[in-house]
Protein backbone atom coordinates (compact mmCIF):
# COMPACT_ATOMS: atom_id res chain seq x y z
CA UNK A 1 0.00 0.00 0.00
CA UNK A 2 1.49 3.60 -0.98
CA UNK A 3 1.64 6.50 1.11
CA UNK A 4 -0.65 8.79 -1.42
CA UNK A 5 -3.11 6.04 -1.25
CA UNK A 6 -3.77 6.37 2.40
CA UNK A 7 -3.77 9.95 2.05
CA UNK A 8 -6.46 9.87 -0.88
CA UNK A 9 -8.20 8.09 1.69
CA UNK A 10 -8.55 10.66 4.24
CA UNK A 11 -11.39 12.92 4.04
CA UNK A 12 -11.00 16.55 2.43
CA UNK A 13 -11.04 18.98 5.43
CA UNK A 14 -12.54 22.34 4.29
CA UNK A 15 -9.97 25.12 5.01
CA UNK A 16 -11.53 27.16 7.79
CA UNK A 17 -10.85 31.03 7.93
CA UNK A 18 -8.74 31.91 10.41
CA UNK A 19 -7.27 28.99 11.05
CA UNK A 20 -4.50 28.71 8.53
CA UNK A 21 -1.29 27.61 10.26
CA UNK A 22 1.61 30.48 10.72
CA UNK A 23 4.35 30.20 8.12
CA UNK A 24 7.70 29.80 9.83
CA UNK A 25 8.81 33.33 8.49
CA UNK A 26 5.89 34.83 11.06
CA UNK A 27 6.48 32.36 13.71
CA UNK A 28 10.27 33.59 13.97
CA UNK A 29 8.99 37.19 13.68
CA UNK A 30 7.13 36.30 16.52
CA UNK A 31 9.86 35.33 18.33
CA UNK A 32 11.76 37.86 17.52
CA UNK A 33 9.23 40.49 18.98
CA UNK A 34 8.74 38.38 22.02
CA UNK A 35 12.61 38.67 22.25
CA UNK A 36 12.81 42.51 22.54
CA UNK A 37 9.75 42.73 24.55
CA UNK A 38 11.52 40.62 27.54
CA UNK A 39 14.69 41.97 26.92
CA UNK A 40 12.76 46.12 27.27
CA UNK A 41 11.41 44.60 30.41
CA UNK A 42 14.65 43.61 31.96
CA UNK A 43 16.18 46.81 31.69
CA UNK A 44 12.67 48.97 33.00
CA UNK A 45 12.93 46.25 36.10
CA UNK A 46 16.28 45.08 36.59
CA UNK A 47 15.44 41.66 37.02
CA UNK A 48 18.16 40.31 34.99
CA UNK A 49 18.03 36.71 36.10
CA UNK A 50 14.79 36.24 33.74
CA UNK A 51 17.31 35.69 31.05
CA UNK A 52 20.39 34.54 32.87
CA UNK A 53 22.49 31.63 31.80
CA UNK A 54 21.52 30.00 34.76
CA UNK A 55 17.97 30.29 34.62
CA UNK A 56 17.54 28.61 31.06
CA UNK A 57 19.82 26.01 31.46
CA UNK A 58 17.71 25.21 34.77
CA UNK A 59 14.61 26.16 32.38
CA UNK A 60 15.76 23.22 30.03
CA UNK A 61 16.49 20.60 32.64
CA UNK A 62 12.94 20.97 33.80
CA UNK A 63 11.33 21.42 30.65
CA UNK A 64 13.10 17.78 29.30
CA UNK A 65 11.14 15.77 31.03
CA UNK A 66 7.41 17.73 30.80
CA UNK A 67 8.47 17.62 26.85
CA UNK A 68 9.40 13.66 26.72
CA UNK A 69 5.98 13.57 28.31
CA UNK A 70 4.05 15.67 25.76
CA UNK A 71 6.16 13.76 23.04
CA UNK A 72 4.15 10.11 24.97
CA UNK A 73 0.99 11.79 25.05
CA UNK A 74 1.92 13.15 21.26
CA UNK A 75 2.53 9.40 19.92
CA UNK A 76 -0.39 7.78 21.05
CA UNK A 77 -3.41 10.18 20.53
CA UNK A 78 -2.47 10.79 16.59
CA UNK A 79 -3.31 7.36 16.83
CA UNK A 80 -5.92 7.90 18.38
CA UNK A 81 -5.82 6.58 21.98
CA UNK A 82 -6.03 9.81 24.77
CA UNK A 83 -3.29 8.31 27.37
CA UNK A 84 -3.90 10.48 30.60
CA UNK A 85 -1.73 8.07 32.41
CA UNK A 86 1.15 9.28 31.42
CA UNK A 87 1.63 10.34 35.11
CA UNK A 88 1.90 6.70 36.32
CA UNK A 89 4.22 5.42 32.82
CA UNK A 90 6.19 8.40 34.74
CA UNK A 91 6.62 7.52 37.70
CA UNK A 92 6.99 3.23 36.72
CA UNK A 93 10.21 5.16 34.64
CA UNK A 94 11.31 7.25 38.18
CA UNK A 95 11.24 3.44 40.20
CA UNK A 96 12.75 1.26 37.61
CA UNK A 97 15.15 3.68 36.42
CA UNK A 98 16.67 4.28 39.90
CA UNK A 99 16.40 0.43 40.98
CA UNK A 100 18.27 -0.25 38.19
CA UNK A 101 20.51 2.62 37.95
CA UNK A 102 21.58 2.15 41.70
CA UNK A 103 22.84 -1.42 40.42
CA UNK A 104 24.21 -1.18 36.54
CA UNK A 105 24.61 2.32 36.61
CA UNK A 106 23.33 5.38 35.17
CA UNK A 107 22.48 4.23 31.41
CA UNK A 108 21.22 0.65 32.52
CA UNK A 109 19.06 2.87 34.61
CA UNK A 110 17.56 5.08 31.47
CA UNK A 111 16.68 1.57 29.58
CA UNK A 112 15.03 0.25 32.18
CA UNK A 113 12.93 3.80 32.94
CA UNK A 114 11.81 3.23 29.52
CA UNK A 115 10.95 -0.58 29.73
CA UNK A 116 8.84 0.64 33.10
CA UNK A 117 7.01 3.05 30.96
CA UNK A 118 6.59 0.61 28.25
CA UNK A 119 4.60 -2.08 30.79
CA UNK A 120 2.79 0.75 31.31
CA UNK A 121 1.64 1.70 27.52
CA UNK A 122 1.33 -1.96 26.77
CA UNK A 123 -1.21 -2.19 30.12
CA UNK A 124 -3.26 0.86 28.87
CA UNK A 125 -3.35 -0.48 25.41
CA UNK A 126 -4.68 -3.79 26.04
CA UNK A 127 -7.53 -1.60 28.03
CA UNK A 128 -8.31 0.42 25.99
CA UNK A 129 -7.54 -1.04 22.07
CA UNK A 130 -8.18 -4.35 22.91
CA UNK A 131 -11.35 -4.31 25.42
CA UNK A 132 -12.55 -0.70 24.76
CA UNK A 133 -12.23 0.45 28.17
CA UNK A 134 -12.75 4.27 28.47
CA UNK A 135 -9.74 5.91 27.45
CA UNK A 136 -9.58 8.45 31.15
CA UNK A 137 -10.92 5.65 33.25
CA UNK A 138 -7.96 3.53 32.26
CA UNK A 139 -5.78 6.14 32.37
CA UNK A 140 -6.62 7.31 35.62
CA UNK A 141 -6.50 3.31 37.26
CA UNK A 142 -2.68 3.29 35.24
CA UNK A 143 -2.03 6.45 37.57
CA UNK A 144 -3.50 4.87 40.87
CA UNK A 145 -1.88 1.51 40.31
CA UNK A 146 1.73 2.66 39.04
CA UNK A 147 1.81 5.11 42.11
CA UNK A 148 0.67 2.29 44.63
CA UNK A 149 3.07 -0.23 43.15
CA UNK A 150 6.06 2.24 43.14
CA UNK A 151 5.73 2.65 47.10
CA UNK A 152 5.28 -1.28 47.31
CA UNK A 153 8.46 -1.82 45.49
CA UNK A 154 9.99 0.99 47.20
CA UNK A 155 9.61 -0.05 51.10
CA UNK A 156 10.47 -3.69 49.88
CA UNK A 157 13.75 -2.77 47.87
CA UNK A 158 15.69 0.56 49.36
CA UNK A 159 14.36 0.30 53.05
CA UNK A 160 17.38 -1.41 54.42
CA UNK A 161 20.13 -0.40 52.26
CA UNK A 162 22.69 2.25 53.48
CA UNK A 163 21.18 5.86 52.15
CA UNK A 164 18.28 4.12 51.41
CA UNK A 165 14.85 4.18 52.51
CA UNK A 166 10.60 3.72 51.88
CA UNK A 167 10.59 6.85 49.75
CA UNK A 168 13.83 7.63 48.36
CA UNK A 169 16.57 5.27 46.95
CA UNK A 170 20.21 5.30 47.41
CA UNK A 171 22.44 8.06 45.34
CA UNK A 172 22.37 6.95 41.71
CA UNK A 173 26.07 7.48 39.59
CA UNK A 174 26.16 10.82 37.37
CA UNK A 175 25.48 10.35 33.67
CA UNK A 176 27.73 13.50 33.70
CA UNK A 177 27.74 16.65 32.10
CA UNK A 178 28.98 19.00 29.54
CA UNK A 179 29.74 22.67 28.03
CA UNK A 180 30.41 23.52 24.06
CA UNK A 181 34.27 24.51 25.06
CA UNK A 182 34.79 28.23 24.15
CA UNK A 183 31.18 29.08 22.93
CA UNK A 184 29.76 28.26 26.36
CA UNK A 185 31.85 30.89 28.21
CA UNK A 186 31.65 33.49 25.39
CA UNK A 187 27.66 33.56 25.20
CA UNK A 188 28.41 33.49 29.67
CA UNK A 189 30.37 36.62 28.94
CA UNK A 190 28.14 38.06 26.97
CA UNK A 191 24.75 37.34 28.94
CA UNK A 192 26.54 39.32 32.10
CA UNK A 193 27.33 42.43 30.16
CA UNK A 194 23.75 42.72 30.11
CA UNK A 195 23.08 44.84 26.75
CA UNK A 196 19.65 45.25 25.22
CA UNK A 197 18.43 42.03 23.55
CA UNK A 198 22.13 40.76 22.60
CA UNK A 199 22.84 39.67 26.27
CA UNK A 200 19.12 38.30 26.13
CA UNK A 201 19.83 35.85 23.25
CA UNK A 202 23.20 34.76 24.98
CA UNK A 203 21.39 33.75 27.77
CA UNK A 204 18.67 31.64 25.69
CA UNK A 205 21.52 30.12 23.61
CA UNK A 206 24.15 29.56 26.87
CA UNK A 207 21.30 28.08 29.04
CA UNK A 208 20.75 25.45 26.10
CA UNK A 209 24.45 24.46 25.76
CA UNK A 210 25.79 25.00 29.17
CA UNK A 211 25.49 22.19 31.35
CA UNK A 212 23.80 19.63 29.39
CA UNK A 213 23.55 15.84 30.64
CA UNK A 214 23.86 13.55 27.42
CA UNK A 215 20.17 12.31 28.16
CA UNK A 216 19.26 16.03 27.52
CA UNK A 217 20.66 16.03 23.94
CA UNK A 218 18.93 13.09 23.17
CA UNK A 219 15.84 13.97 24.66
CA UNK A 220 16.07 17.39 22.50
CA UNK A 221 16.83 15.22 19.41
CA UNK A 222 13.69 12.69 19.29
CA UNK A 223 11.35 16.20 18.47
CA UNK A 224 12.59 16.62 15.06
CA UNK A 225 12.78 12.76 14.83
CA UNK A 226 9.15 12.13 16.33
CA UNK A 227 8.11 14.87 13.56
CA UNK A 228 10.44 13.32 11.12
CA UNK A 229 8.87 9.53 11.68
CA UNK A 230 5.15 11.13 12.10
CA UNK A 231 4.81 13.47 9.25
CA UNK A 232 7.33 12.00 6.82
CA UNK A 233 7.44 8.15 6.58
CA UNK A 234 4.45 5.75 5.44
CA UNK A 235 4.71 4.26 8.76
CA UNK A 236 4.10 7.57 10.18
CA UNK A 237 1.01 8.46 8.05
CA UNK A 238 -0.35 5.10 8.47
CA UNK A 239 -0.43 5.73 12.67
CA UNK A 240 -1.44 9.14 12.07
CA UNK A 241 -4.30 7.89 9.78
CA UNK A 242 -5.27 5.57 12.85
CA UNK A 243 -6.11 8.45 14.63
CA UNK A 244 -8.27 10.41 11.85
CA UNK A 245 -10.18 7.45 10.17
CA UNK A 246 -9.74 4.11 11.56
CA UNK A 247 -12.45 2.76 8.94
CA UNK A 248 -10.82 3.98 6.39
CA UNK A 249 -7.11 2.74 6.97
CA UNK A 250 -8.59 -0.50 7.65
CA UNK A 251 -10.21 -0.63 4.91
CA UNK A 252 -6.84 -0.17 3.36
CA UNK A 253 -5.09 -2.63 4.46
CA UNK A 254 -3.90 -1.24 7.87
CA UNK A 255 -3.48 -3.26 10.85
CA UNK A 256 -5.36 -0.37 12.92
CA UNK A 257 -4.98 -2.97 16.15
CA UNK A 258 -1.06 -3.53 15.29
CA UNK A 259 -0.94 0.44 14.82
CA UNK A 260 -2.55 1.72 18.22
CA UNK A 261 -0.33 -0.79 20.26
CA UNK A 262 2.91 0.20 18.60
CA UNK A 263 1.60 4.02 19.57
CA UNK A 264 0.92 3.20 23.17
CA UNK A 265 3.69 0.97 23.56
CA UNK A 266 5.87 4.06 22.08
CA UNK A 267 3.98 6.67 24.28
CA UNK A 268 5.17 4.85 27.66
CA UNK A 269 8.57 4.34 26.83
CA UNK A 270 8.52 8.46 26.19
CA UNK A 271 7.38 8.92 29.46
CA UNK A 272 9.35 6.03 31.26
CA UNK A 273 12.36 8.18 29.37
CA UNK A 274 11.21 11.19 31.19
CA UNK A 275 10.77 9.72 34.73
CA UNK A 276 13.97 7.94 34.63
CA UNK A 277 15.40 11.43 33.51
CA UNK A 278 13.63 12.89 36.70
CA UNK A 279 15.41 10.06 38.99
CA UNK A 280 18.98 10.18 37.71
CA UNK A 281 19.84 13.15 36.04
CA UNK A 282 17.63 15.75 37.67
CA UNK A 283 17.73 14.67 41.46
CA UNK A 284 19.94 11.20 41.40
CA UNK A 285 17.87 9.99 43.55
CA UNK A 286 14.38 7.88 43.43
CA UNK A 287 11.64 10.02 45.79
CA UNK A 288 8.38 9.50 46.34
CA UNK A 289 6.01 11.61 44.60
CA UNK A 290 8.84 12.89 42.42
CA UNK A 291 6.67 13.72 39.11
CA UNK A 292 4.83 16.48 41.00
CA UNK A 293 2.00 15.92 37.77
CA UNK A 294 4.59 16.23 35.62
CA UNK A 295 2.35 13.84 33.25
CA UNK A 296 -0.16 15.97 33.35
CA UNK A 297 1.82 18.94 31.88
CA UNK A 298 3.02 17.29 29.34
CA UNK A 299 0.26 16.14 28.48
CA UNK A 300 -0.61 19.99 28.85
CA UNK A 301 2.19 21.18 26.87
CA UNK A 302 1.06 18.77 23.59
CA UNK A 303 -2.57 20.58 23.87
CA UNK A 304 -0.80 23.71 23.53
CA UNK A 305 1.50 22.91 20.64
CA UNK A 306 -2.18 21.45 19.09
CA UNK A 307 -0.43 17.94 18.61
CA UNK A 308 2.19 19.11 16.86
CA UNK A 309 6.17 18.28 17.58
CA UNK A 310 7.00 21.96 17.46
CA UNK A 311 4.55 23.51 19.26
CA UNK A 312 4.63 20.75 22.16
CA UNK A 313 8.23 21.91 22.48
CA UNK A 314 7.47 25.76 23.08
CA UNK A 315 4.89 24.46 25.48
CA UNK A 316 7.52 21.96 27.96
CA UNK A 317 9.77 25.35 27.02
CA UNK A 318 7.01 27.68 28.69
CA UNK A 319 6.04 24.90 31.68
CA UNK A 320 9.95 24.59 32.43
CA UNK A 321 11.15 28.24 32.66
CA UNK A 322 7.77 28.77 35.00
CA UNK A 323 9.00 26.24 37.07
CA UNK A 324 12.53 27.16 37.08
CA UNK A 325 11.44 30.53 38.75
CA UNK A 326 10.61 28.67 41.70
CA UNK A 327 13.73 26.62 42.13
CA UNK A 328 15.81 29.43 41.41
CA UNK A 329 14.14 32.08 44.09
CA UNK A 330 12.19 33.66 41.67
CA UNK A 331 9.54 35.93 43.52
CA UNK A 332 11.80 39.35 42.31
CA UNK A 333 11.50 37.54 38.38
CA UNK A 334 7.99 36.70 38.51
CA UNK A 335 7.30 40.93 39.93
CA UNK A 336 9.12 41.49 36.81
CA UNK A 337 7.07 38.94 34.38
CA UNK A 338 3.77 40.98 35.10
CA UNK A 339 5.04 43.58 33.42
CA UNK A 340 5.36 41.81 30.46
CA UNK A 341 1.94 39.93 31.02
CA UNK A 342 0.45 43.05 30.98
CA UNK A 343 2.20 44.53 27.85
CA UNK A 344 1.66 41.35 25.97
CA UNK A 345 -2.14 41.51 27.23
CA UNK A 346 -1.78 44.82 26.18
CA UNK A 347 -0.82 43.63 22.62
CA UNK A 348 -3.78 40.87 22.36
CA UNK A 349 -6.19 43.76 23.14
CA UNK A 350 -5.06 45.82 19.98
CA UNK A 351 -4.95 42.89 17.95
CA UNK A 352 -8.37 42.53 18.81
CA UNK A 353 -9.47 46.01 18.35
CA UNK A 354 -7.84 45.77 14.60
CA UNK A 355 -10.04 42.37 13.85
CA UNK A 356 -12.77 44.19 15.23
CA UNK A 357 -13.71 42.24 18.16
CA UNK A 358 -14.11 45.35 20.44
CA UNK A 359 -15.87 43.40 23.41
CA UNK A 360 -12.84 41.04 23.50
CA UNK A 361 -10.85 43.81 23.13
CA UNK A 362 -11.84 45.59 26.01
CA UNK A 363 -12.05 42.90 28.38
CA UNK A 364 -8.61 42.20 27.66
CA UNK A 365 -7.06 45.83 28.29
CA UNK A 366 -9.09 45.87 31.61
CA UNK A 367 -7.01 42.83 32.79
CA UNK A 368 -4.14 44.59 31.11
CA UNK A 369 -4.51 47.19 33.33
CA UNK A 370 -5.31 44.86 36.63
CA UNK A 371 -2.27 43.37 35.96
CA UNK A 372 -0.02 46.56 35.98
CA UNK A 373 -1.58 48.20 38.65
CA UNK A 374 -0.43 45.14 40.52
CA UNK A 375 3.16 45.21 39.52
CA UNK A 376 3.28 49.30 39.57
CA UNK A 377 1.92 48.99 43.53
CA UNK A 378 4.05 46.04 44.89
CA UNK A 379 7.89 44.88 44.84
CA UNK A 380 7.42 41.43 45.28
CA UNK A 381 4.68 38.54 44.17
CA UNK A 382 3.58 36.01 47.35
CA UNK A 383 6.20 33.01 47.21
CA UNK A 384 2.79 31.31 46.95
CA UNK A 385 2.08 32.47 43.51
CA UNK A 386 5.66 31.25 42.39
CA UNK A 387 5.37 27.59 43.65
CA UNK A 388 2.45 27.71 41.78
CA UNK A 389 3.24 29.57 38.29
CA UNK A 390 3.57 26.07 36.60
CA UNK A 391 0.19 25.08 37.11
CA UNK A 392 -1.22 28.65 37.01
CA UNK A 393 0.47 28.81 33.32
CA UNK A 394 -0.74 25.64 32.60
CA UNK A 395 -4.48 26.52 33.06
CA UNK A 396 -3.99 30.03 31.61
CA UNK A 397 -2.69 28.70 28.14
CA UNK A 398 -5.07 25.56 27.92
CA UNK A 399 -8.00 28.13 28.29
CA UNK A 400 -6.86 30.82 25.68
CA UNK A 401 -5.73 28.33 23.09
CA UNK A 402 -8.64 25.95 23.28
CA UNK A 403 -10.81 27.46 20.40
CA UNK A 404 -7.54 27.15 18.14
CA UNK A 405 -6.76 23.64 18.40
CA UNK A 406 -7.37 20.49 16.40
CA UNK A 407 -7.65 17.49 18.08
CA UNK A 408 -6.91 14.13 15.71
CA UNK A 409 -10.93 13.51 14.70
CA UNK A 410 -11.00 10.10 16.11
CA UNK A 411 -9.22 10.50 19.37
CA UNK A 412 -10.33 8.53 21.89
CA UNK A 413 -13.29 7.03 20.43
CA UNK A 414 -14.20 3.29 20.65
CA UNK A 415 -13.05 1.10 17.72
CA UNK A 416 -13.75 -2.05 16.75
CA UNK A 417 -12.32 -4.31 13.57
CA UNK A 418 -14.56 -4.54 11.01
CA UNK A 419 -17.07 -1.42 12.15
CA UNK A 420 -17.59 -0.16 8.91
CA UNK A 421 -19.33 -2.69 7.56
């Protein structure tokens, strides 16, 4: 079977105004503009740790594993299986990648985080593909069951052994890291001279080749090779058409069954990936509770990229550098960041106005102006607020970007070989 053949298949979408998707061109000049607008509110504020060296390359260690989340949760709905438990294939890739870790070292550790993640996807897909359980119901029991049996395991394996204990295993071995020798301490250089914009994109460029654990690279490396597989192989278009029109790739040829499980099976190991990143290269250490819903942002983060490789990566991007505000005492850089919440609210509302959606419009510049009046009259944000930007962000993006998304059409709907008659 050819690749156009399965693409003749799929239905003819009508191109709906409004929605055409941003040509890279506009996306940079986006980026651009975003660029100068932080870099005009560092120097009004003086919060130059917003775009320190530091901060990103802490931004990117956190955003790894919310992204190799997204990237599970990306995998299995284009074929169209919803896999809300990649929480629990998480946290089966924190345990088994520290059990294992602790014994064959760091790397032995990483394959068998993604063999725990992998039992999980192969668990949810035999619920859901093979007896049509409800996609969040099984999901949710993955999450409850991988959480219960990672304490089990847990109290019966590190409680005992020196540094060990219930919740937290023994000090895993360093996969190490590394700098880009002479470019890292240039772009350091020039992030502390603090000049407009210049020392901005040192610091975005620094923070993502400063520091870096091997795992990251690779990590950073299956997003143009999920997008590569997905969009540009016929294996790829064959999962992909799993997801749209079951019927009709089965009626194809395609082994829609075969397809969803690969997906799944895929999904889990992405996740597995990330927990086992969480448990030996962020913290070298198994603890309980160490995903913190990380699953769930990711998860999150592929919503707002509208199930697309790129866009999932700005999201873990956007979840990580909230996050990194808290570990990095960040109550001074998130005073800062309502000043350029407000001018970039400030921005939607004349967009608006120019579209001619004046009610919109105006609603927006009245939170606009909520939202400066709060930085203009304080010097600080609650350390409350900061512990919980990540999830505030999360909610705030999921909401505005909801009407601009396109889910795959047969996402998480039941499907059964040999439906269509």
């Amino acid at each position: 079977m050819s690749t156009a053949t399965v693409a003749k298949s799929r239905p003819a979408q009508a191109a709906k105004p409004g929605r055409r998707r941003m040509s890279l061109p506009v996306v940079l000049l986006l980026i651009a503009g975003a660029l100068v607008l932080v870099s005009v509110v560092r120097l009004i504020t003086g919060a130059n740790g917003i775009t320190s060296t530091g901060q990103m390359s802490t931004a990117l260690r956190l955003a790894v594993p919310i992204g190799l989340a997204g990237l599970g949760g990306l995998w299995a709905e284009r074929a169209g299986v919803v896999n809300i438990g990649l929480e629990g294939m998480m946290i089966l890739g924190t345990w088994f990648g520290a059990w294992a870790g602790y014994q064959w070292g760091p790397w032995v550790g990483v394959a068998f985080g993604i063999l725990g993640g992998c039992i999980g996807g192969v668990l949810h897909a035999i619920a859901t593909v093979t007896f049509n359980v409800n996609h969040i119901v099984s999901g949710v029991a993955l999450n409850i069951l991988a959480l219960g049996l990672a304490r089990y395991l847990s109290k019966y394996t590190f409680e005992g052994v020196p540094q060990g204990s219930s919740k937290q295993s023994p000090p895993i071995e360093s996969l190490g890291t590394f700098d880009v020798p002479g470019l890292s301490d240039l772009l350091v250089t020039l992030n502390q001279k603090h000049w407009f914009v210049i020392s901005d994109v040192a610091g975005l460029l620094g923070g993502a080749i400063t520091n870096l654990s091997p795992l990251t690279v690779v990590a950073v490396a299956l997003v143009p090779l999920s997008w590569f597989v997905l969009w540009r192989t016929a294996f790829g278009l064959r999962l992909r058409s799993c997801g749209e029109n079951p019927v009709a790739a089965e009626s194809l040829g395609v082994n829609v069954y075969k397809y969803k499980y690969i997906a799944v099976i895929i999904s889990g190991g992405f996740a597995g990936m990330g927990g086992a990143f969480l448990s030996i290269v962020a913290s070298n250490v198994y603890l309980d509770g160490q995903t913190a819903g990380r699953g769930y942002i990711g998860l999150a983060a592929m919503i707002f990229g509208n199930w697309m490789p790129g866009g999932l990566a700005l999201g873990a991007g956007l979840f990580g550098y909230t996050d990194s505000l808290n570990l990095r005492g960040g109550t001074s850089n998130v005073h800062a960041l309502l000043l350029l919440v407000a001018l970039l609210l400030l921005a939607g509302a004349l967009y608006l106005a120019w579209r001619r959606r004046y009610l919109p419009a105006l609603i927006t510049a009245v939170v606009a102006a909520a939202t400066y009046l709060w930085y203009a009259n304080t010097s600080e944000v609650p350390s409350q607020l900061v512990t919980a930007s990540p999830y505030i962000v999360t909610l705030l993006v999921l909401s505005l970007s909801a009407q601009h998304l396109r889910m795959p059409k047969a996402d998480g709907l039941p499907y059964r070989k040999g439906q269509g008659g």
